[in-house]
C-alpha atoms as a PDB file:
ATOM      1  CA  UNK A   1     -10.436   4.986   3.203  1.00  0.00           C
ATOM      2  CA  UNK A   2     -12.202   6.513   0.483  1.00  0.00           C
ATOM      3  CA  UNK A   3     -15.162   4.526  -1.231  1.00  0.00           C
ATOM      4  CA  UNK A   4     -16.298   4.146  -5.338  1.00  0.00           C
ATOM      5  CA  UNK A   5     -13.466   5.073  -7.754  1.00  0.00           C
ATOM      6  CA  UNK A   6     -10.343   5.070  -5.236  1.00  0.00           C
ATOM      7  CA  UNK A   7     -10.925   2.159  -3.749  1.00  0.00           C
ATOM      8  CA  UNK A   8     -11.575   0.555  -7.284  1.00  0.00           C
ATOM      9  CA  UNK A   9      -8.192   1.917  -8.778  1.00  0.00           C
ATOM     10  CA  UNK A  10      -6.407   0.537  -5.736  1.00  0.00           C
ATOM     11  CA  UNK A  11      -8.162  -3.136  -6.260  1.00  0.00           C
ATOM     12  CA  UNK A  12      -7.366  -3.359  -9.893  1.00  0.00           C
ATOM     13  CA  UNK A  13      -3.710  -2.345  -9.090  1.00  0.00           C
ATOM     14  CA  UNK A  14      -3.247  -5.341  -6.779  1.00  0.00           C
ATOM     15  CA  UNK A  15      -4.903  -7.491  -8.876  1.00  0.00           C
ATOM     16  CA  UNK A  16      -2.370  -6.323 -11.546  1.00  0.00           C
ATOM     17  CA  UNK A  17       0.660  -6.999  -8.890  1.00  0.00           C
ATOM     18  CA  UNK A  18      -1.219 -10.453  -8.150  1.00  0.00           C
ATOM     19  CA  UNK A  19      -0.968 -11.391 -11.904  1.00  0.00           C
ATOM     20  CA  UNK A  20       2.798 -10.317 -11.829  1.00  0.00           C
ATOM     21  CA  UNK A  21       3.001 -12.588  -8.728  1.00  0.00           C
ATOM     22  CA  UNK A  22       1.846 -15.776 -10.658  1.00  0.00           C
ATOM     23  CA  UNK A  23       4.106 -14.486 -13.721  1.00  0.00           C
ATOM     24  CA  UNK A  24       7.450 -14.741 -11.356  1.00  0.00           C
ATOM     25  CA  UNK A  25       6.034 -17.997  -9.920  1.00  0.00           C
ATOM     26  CA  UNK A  26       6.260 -19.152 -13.518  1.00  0.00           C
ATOM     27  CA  UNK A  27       9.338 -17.460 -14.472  1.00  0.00           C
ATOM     28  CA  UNK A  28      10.967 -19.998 -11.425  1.00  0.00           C
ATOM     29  CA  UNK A  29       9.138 -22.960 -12.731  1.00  0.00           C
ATOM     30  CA  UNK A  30      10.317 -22.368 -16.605  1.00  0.00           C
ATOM     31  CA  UNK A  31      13.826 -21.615 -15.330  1.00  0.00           C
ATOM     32  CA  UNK A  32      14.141 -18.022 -16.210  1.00  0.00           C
ATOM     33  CA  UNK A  33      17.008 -15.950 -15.550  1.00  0.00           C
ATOM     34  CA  UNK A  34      17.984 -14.888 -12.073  1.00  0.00           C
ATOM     35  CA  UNK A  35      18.170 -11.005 -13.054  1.00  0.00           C
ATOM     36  CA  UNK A  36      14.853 -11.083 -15.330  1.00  0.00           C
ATOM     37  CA  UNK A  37      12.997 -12.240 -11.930  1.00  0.00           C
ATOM     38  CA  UNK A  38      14.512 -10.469  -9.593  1.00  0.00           C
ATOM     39  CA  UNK A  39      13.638  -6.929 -12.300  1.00  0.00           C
ATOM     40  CA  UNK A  40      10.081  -8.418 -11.639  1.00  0.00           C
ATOM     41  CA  UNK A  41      10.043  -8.711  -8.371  1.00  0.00           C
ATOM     42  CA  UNK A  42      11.637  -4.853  -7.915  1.00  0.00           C
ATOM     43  CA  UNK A  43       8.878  -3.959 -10.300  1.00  0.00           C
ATOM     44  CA  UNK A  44       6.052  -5.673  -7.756  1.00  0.00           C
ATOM     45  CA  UNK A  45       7.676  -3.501  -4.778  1.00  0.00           C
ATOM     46  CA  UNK A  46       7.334  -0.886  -6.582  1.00  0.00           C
ATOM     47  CA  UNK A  47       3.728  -1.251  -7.565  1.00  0.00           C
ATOM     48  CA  UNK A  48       2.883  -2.118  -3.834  1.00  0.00           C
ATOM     49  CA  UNK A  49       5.116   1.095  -2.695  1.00  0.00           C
ATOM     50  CA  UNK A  50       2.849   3.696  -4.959  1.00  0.00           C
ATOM     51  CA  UNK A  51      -0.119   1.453  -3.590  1.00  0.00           C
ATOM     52  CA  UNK A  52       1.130   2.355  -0.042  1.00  0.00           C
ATOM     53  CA  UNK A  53       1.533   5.552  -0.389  1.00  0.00           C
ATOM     54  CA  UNK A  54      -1.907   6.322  -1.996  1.00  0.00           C
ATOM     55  CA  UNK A  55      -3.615   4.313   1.066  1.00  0.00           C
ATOM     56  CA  UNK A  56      -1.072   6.362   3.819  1.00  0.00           C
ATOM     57  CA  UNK A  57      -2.488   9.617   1.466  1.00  0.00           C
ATOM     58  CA  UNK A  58      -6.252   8.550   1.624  1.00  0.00           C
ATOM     59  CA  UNK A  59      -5.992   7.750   5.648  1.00  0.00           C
ATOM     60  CA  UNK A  60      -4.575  11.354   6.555  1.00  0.00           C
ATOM     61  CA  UNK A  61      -7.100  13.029   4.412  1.00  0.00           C
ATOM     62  CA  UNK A  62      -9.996  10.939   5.421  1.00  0.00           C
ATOM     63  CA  UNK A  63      -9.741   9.437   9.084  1.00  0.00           C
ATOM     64  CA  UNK A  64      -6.801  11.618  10.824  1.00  0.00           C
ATOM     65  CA  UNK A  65      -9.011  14.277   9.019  1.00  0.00           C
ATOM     66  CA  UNK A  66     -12.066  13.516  10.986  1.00  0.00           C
ATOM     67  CA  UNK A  67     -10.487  12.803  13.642  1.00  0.00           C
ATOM     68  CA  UNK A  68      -8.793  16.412  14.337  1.00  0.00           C
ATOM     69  CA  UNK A  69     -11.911  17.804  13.472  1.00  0.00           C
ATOM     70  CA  UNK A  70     -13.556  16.480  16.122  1.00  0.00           C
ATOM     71  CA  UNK A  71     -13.627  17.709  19.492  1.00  0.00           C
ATOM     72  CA  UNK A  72     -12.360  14.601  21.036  1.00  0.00           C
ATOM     73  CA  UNK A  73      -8.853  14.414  22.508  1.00  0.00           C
ATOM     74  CA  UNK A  74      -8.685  10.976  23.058  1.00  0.00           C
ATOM     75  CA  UNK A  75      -8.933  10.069  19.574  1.00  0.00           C
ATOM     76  CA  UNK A  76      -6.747  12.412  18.183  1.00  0.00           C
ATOM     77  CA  UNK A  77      -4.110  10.814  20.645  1.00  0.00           C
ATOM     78  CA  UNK A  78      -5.093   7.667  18.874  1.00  0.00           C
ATOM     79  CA  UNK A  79      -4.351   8.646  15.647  1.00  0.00           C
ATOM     80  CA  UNK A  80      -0.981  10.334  16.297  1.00  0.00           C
ATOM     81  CA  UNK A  81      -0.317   7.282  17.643  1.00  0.00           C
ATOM     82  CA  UNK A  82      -1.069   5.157  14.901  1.00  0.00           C
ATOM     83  CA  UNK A  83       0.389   7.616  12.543  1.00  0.00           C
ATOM     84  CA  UNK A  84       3.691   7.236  14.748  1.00  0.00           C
ATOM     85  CA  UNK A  85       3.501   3.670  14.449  1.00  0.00           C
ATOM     86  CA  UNK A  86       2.633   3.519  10.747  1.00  0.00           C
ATOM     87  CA  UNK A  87       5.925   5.626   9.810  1.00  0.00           C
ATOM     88  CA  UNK A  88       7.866   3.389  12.164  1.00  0.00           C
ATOM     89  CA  UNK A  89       6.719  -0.038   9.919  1.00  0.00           C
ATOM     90  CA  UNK A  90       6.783   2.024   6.739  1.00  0.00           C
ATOM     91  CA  UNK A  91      10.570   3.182   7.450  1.00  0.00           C
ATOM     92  CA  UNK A  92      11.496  -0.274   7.625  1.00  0.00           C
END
């Protein structure tokens, strides 16, 4: 992963879906309405979804990157594993 500004950006956006975290705890505790905390929580997955995604992005451009530039076959098989395994967990 990418040092300095990315990996900045991607720590104040989970601190910001940590905050909405503690914000749906409450909303249970006060009694809120069902559909107003379940609209949070959909609105957390979706934070930690674009989060994801820019992590998945930042992997393939730095390490599988580096990796395939390099002359060694073995880790390129590594990768493409690991690549295969991270679309299986992300599909589900």
């Amino acid at each position: 992963m990418e040092k300095g500004a990315c990996r900045h950006d991607k720590l104040i956006a989970l601190r910001r879906v940590e905050g909405q975290v503690r914000g749906i705890m409450k909303m249970i505790e006060d009694g809120r309405y069902c559909v107003e905390i379940l609209n949070a929580v959909a609105a957390i997955r979706g934070a930690l979804k674009k989060i994801e995604g820019q992590i998945l992005k930042d992997h393939l451009n730095a390490c599988v990157r580096n990796a395939f530039g390099g002359k060694s076959k073995a880790a390129k098989e590594i990768k493409l594993r690991e690549i295969y395994g991270l679309f299986e967990s992300l599909r589900k």
